[in-house]
C-alpha atoms as a PDB file:
ATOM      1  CA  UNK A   1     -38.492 -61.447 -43.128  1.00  0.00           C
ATOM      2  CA  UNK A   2     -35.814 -60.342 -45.404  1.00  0.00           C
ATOM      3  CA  UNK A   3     -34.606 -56.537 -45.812  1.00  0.00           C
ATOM      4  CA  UNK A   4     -35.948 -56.494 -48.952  1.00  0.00           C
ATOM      5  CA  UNK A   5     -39.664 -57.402 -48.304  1.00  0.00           C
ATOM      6  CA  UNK A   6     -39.643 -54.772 -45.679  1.00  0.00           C
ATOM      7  CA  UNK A   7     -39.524 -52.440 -48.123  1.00  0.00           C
ATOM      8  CA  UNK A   8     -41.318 -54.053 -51.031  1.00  0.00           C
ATOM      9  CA  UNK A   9     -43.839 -54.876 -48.653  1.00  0.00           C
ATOM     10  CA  UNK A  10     -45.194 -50.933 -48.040  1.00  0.00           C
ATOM     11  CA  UNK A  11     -45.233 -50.053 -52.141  1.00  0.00           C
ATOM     12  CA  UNK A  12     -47.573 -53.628 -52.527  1.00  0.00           C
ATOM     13  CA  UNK A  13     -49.467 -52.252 -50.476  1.00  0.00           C
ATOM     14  CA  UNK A  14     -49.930 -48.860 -51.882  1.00  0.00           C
ATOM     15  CA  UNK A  15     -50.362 -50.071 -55.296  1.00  0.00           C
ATOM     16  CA  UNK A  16     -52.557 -52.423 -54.525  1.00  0.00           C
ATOM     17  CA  UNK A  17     -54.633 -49.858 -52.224  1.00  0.00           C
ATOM     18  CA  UNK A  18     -54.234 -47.370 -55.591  1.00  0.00           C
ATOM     19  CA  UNK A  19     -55.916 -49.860 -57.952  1.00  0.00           C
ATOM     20  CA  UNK A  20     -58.627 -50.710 -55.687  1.00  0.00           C
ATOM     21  CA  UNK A  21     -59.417 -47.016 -55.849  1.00  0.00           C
ATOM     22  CA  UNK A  22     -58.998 -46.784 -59.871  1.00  0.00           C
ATOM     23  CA  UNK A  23     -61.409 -49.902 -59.688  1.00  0.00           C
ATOM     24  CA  UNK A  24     -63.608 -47.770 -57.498  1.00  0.00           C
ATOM     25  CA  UNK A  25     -63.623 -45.284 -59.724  1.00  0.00           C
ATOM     26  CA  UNK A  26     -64.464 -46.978 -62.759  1.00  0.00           C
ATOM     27  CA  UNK A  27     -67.303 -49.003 -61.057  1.00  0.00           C
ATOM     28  CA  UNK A  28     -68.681 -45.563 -60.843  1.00  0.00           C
ATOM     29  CA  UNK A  29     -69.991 -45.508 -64.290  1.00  0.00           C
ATOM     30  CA  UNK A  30     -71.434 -48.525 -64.505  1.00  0.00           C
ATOM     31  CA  UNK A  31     -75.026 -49.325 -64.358  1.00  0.00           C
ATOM     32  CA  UNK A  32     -77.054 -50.470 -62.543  1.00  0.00           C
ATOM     33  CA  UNK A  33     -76.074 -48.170 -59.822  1.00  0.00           C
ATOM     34  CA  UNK A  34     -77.447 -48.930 -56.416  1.00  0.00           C
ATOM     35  CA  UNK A  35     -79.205 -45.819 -55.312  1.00  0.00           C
ATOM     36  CA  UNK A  36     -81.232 -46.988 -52.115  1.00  0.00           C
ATOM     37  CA  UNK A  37     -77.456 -48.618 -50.557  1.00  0.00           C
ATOM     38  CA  UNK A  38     -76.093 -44.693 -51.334  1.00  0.00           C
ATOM     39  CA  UNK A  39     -79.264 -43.306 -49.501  1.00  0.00           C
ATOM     40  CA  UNK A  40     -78.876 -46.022 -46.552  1.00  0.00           C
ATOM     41  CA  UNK A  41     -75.498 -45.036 -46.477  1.00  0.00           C
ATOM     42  CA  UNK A  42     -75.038 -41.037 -46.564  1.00  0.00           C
ATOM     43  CA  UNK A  43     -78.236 -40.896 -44.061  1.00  0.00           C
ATOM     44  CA  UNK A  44     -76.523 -43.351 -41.587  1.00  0.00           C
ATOM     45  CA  UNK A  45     -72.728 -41.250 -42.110  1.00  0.00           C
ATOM     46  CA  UNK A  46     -74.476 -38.427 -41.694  1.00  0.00           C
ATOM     47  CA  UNK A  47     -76.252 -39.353 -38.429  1.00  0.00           C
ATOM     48  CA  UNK A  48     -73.327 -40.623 -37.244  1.00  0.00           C
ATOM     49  CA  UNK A  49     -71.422 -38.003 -37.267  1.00  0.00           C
ATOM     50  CA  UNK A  50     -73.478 -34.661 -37.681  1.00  0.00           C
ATOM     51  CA  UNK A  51     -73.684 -33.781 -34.070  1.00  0.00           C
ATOM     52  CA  UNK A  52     -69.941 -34.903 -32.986  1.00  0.00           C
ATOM     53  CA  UNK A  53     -68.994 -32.520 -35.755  1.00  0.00           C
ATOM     54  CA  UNK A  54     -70.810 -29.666 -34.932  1.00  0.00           C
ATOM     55  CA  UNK A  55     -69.616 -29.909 -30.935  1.00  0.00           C
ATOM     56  CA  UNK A  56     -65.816 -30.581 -32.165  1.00  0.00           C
ATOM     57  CA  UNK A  57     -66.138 -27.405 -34.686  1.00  0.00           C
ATOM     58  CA  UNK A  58     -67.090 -24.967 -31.697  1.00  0.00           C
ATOM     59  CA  UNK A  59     -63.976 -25.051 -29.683  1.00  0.00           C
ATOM     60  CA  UNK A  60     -61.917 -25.182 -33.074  1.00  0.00           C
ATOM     61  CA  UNK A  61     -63.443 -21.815 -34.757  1.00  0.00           C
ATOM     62  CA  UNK A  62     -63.109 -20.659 -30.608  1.00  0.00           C
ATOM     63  CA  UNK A  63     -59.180 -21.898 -30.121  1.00  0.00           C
ATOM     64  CA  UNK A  64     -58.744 -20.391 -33.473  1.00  0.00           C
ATOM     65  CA  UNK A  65     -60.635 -16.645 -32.891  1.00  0.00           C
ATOM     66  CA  UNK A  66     -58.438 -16.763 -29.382  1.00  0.00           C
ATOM     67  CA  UNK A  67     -55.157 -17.269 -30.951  1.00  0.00           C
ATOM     68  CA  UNK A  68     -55.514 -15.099 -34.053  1.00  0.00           C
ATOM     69  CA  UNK A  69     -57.268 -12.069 -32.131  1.00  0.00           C
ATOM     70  CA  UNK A  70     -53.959 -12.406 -29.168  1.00  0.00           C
ATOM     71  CA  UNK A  71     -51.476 -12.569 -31.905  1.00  0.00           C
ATOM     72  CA  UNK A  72     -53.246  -9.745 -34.419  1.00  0.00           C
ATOM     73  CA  UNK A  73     -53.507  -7.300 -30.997  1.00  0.00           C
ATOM     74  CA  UNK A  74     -49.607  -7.568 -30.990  1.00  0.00           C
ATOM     75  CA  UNK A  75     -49.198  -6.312 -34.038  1.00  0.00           C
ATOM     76  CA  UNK A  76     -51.924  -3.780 -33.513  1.00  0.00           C
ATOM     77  CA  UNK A  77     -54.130  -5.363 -36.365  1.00  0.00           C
ATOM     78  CA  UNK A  78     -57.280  -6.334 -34.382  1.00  0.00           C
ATOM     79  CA  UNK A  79     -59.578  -5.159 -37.606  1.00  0.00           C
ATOM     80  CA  UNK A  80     -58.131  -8.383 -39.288  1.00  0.00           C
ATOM     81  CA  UNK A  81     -59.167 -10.651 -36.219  1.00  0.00           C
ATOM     82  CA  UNK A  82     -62.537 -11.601 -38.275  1.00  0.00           C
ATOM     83  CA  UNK A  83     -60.500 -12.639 -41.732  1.00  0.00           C
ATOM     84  CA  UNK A  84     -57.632 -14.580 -39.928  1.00  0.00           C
ATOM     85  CA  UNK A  85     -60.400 -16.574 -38.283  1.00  0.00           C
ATOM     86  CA  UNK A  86     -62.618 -17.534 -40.913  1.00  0.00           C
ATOM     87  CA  UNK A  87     -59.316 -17.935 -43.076  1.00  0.00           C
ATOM     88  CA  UNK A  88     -57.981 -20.319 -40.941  1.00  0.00           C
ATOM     89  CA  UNK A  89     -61.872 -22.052 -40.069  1.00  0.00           C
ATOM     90  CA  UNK A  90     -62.923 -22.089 -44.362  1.00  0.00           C
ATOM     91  CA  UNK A  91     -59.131 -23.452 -45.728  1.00  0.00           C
ATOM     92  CA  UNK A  92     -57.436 -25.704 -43.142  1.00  0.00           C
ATOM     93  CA  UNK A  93     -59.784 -26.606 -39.776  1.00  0.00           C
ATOM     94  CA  UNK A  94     -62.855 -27.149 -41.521  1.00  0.00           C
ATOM     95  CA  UNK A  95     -62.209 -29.420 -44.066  1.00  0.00           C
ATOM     96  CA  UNK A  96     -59.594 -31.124 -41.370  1.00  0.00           C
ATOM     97  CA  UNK A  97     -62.081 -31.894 -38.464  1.00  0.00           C
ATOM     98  CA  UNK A  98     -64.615 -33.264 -41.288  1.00  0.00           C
ATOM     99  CA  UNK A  99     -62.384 -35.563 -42.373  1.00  0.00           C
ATOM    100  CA  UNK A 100     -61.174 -36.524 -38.964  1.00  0.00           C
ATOM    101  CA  UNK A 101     -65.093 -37.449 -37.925  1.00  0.00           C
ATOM    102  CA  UNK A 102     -66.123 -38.746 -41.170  1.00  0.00           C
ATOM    103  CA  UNK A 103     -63.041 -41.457 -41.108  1.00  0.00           C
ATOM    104  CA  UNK A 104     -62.992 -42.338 -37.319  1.00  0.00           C
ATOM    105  CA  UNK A 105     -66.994 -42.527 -37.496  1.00  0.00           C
ATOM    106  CA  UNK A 106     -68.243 -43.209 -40.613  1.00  0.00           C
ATOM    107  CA  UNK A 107     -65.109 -45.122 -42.329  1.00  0.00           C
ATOM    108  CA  UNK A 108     -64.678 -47.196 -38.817  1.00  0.00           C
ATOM    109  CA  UNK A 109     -67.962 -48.472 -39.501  1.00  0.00           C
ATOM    110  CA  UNK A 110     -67.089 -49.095 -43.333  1.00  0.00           C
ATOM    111  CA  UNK A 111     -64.670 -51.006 -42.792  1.00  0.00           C
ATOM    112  CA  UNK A 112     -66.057 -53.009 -39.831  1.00  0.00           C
ATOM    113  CA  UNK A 113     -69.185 -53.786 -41.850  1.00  0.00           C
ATOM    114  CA  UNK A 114     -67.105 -55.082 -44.759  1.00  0.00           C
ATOM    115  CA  UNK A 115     -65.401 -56.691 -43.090  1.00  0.00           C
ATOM    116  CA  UNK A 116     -67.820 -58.779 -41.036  1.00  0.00           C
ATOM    117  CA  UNK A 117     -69.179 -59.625 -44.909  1.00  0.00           C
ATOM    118  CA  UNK A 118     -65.672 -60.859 -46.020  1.00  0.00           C
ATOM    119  CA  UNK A 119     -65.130 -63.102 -42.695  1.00  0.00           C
ATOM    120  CA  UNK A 120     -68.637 -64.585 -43.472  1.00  0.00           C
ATOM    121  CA  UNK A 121     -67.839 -65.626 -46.784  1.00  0.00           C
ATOM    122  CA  UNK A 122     -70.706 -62.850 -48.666  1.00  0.00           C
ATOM    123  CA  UNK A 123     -68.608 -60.911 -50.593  1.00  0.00           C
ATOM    124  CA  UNK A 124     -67.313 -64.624 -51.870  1.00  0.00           C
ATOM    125  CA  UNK A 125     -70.681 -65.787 -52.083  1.00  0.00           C
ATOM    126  CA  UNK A 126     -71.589 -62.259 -54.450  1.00  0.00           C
ATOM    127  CA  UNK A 127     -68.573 -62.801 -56.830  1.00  0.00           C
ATOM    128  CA  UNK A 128     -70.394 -66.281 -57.120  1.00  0.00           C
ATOM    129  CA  UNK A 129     -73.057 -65.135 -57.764  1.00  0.00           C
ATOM    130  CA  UNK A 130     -71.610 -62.641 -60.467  1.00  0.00           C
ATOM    131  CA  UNK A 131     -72.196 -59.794 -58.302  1.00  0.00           C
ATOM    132  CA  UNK A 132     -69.220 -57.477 -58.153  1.00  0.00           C
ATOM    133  CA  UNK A 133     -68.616 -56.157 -54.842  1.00  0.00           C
ATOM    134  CA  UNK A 134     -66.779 -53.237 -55.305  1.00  0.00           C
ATOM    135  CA  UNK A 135     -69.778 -51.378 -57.524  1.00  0.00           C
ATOM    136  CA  UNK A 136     -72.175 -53.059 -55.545  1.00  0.00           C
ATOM    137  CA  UNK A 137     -71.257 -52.372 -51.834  1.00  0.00           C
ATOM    138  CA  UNK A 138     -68.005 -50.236 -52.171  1.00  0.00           C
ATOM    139  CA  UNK A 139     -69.018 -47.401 -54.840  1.00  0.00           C
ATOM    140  CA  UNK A 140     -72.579 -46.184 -52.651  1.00  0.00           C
ATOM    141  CA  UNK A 141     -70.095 -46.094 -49.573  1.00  0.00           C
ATOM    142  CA  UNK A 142     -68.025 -43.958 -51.462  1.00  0.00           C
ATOM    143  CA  UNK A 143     -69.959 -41.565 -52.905  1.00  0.00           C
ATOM    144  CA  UNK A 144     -72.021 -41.565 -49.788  1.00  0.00           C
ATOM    145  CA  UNK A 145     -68.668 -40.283 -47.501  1.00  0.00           C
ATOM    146  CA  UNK A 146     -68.108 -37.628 -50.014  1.00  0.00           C
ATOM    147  CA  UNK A 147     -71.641 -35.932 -50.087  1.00  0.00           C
ATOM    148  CA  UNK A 148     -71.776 -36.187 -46.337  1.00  0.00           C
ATOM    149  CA  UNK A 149     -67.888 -34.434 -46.038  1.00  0.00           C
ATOM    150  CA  UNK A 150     -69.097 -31.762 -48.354  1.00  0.00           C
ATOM    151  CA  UNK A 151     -71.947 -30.846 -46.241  1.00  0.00           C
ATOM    152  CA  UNK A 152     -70.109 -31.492 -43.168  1.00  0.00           C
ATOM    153  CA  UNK A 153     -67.571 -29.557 -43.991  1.00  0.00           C
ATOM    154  CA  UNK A 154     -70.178 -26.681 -44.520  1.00  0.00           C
ATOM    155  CA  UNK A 155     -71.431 -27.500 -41.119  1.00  0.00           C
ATOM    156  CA  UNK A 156     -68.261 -27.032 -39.595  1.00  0.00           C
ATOM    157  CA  UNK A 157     -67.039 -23.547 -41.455  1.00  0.00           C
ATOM    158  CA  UNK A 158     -70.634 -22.194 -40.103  1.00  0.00           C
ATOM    159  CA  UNK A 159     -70.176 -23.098 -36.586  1.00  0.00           C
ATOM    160  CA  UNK A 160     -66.346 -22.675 -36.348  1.00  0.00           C
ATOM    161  CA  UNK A 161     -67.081 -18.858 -37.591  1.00  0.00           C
ATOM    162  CA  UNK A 162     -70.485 -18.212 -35.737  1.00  0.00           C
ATOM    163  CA  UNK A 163     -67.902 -19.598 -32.513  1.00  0.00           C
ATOM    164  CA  UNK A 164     -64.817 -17.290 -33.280  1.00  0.00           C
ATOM    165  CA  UNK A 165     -67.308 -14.441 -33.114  1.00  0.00           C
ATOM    166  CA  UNK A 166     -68.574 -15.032 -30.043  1.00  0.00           C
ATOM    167  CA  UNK A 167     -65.122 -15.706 -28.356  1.00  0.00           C
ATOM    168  CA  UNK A 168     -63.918 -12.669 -30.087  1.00  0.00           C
ATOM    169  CA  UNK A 169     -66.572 -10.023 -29.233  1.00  0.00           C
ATOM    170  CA  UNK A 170     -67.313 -11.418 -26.053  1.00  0.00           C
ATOM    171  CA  UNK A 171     -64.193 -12.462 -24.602  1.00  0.00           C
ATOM    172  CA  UNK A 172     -62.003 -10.217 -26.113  1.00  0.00           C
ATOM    173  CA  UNK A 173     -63.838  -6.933 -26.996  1.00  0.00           C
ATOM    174  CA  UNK A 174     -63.467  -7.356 -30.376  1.00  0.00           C
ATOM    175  CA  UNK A 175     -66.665  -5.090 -32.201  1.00  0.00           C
ATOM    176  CA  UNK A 176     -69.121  -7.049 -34.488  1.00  0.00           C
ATOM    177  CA  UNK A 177     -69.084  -4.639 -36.989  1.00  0.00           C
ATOM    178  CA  UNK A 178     -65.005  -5.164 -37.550  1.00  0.00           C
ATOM    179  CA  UNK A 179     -64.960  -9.083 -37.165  1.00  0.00           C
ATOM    180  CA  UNK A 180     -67.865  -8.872 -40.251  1.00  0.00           C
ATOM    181  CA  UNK A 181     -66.097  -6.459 -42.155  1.00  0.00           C
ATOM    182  CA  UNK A 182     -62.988  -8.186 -42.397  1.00  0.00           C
ATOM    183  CA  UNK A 183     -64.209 -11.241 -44.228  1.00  0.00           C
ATOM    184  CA  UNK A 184     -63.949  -9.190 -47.335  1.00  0.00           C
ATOM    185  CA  UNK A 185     -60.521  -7.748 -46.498  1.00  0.00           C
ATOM    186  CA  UNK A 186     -58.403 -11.296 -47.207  1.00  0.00           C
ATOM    187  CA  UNK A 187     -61.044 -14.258 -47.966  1.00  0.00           C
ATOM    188  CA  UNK A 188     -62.068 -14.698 -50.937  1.00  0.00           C
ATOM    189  CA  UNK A 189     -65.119 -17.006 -53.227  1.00  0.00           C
ATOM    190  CA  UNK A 190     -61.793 -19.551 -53.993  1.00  0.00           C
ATOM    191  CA  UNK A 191     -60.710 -19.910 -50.519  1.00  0.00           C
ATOM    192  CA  UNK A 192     -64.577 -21.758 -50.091  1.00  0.00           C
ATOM    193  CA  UNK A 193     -64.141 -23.824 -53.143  1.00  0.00           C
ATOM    194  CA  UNK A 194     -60.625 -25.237 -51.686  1.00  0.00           C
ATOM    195  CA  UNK A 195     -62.369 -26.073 -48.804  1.00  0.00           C
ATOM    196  CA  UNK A 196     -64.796 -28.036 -50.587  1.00  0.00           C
ATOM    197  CA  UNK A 197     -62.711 -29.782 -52.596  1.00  0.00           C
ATOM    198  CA  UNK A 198     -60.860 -30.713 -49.596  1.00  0.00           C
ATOM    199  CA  UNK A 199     -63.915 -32.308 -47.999  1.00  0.00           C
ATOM    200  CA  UNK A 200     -64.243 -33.906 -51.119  1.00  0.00           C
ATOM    201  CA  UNK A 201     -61.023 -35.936 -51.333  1.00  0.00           C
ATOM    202  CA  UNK A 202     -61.058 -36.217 -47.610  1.00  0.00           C
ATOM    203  CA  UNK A 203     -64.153 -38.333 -47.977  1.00  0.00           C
ATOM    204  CA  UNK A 204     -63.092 -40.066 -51.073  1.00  0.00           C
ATOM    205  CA  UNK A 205     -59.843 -41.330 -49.241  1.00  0.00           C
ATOM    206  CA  UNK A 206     -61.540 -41.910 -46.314  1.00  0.00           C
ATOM    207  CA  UNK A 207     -64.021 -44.340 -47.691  1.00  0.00           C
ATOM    208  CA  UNK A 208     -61.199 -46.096 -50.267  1.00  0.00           C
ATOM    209  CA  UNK A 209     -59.147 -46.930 -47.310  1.00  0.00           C
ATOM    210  CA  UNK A 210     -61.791 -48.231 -44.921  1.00  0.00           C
ATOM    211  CA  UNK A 211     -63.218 -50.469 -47.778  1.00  0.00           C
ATOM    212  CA  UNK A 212     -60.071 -51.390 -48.911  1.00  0.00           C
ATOM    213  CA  UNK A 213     -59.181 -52.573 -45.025  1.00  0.00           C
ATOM    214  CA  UNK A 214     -62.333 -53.936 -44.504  1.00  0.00           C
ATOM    215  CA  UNK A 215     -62.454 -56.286 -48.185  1.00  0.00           C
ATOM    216  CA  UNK A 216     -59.372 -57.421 -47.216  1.00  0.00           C
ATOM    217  CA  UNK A 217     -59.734 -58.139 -43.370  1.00  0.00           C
ATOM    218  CA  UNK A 218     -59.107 -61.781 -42.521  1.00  0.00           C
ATOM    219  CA  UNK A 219     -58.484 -64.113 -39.505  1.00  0.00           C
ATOM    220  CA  UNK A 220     -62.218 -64.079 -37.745  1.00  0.00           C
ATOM    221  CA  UNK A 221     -63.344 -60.750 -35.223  1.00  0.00           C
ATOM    222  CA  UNK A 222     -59.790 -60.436 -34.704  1.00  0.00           C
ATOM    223  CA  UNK A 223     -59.202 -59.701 -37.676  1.00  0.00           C
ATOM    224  CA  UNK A 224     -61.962 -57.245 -38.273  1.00  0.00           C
ATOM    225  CA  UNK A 225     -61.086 -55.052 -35.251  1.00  0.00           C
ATOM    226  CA  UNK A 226     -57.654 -54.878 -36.437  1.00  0.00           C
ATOM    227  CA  UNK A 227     -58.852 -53.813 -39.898  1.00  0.00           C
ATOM    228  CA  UNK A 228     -60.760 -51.147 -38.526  1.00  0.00           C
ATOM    229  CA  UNK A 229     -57.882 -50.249 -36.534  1.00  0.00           C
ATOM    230  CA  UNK A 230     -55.412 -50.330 -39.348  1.00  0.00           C
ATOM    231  CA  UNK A 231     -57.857 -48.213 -41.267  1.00  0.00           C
ATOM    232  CA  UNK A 232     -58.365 -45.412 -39.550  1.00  0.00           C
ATOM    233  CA  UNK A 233     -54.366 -44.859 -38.906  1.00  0.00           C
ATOM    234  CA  UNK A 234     -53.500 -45.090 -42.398  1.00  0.00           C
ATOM    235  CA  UNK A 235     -56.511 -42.760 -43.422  1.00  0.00           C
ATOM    236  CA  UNK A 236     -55.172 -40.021 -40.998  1.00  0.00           C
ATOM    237  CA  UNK A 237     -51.693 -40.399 -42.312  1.00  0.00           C
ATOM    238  CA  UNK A 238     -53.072 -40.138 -45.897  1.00  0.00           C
ATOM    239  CA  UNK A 239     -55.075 -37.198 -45.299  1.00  0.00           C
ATOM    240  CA  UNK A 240     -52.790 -34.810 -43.369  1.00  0.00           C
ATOM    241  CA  UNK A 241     -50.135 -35.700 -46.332  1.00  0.00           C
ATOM    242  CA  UNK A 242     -53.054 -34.546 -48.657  1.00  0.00           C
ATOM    243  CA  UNK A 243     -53.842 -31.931 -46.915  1.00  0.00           C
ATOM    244  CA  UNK A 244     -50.016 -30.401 -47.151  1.00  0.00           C
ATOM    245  CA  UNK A 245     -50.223 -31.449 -50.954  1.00  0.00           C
ATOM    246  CA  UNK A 246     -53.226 -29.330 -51.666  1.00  0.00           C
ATOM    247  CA  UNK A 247     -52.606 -26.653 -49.512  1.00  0.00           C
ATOM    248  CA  UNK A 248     -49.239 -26.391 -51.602  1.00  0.00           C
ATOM    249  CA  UNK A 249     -50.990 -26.338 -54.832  1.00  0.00           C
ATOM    250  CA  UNK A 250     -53.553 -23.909 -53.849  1.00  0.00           C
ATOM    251  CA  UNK A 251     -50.761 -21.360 -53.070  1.00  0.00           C
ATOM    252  CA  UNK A 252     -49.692 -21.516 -55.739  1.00  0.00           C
ATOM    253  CA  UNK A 253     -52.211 -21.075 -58.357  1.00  0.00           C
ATOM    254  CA  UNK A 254     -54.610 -19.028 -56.774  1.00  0.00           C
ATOM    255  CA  UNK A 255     -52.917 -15.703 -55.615  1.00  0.00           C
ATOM    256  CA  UNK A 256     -53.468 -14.112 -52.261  1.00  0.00           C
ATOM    257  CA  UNK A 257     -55.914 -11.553 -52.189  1.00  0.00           C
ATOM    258  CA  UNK A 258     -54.435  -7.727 -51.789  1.00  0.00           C
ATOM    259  CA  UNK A 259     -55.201  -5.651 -48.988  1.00  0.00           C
END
């Protein structure tokens, strides 16, 4: 393998992983859309993942109340303990730990299910057939991750707060009355909505990269494992860079709220 194809080889890749997505998106519009395969879908992401979410998001709102509330006392701030934590739960861990579940659970199985149907000639057998694929299997898959990493992601700021309470009160003799009053002192409506649209574009690159993977698996089971494994790697990488991107952005439009 020449010098040069090791680093052609990475940007094919991305483009072609980018135009699969535009494709994505434009098989959006078109009718007919399949509306049972999104229901299948979400309801078998969601039970997939709803309960591993909600145990993962209690020791990350608890790590989170523990390390705020011991760094705040130092600086003798402990009346901000409440708006650290539910800052740090509502912008970054929330939407983070969705996407983490919804990609190792629900996009694993995205791209393993694809790509049991590219091995066994279907999707071939569909394009045949005049079927396209991509709006007929791909675009409920997609839409499906994104509904479920919304709601998730809801799940998750819920629990991760309702558990930095209880670590803070209980373990470290916080009061109830200033952990709830500080939500209002630095959060604000816009710090919920970046969360959201996190979730959103966690899902939505979540579910492009598994189907992607798993359309394009080949060489038998192997293959298909490897797929899966391939992935859910990339998807990480894509999302913590995404992550960083949109954290930047939001920093810099939206201003912080004064004390």
């Amino acid at each position: 393998m020449s010098a040069t194809t090791v680093v052609t080889a990475p940007l094919a890749t991305a483009g072609k992983l980018f135009a699969f997505g535009a494709d994505v998106v434009v098989g959006t519009f078109r009718r007919p859309f399949q509306f049972r395969e999104f229901i299948q879908q979400a309801w078998f992401i969601a039970s997939v993942t709803i309960i591993p979410t909600a145990l993962v998001a209690i020791p990350f709102g608890a790590v989170i109340a523990l390390q705020a509330g011991s760094l705040i006392q130092q600086f003798g701030a402990q009346s901000f303990t409440g708006s650290a934590a539910v800052l740090a739960v509502v912008r970054e861990a929330g939407p983070i730990v969705t996407a983490l579940l919804v990609a190792g659970a629900g996009g694993s199985a995205i791209a393993a299910d694809l790509g049991a149907r590219k091995i066994r000639e279907e999707l071939d057998a569909m394009m045949v057939l005049g079927i396209d694929p991509i709006q007929r299997l791909v675009v409920p898959r997609v839409l499906a991750c994104m509904l479920v990493a919304v709601f998730l992601n809801g799940l998750v700021s819920v629990v991760g707060v309702l558990g930095g309470y209880f670590f803070n009160v209980v373990l470290q003799g916080g009061t109830p009355g200033a952990y709830l009053a500080s939500f209002t002192a630095l959060a604000q409506t816009a710090d919920l909505y970046q969360g959201m649209a996190k979730a959103l574009v966690f899902g939505f690159i979540a579910a492009i990269v598994a189907a992607y993977k798993g359309m394009h698996a080949d060489g038998g089971p192997q293959g298909v494992g490897q797929a899966v494994m391939e992935a859910v790697v990339i998807t990480f990488l894509l999302l913590f860079l995404m992550n960083l991107v949109m954290s930047a952005l939001y920093f810099q439009l939206v201003p912080a709220k004064a004390i």
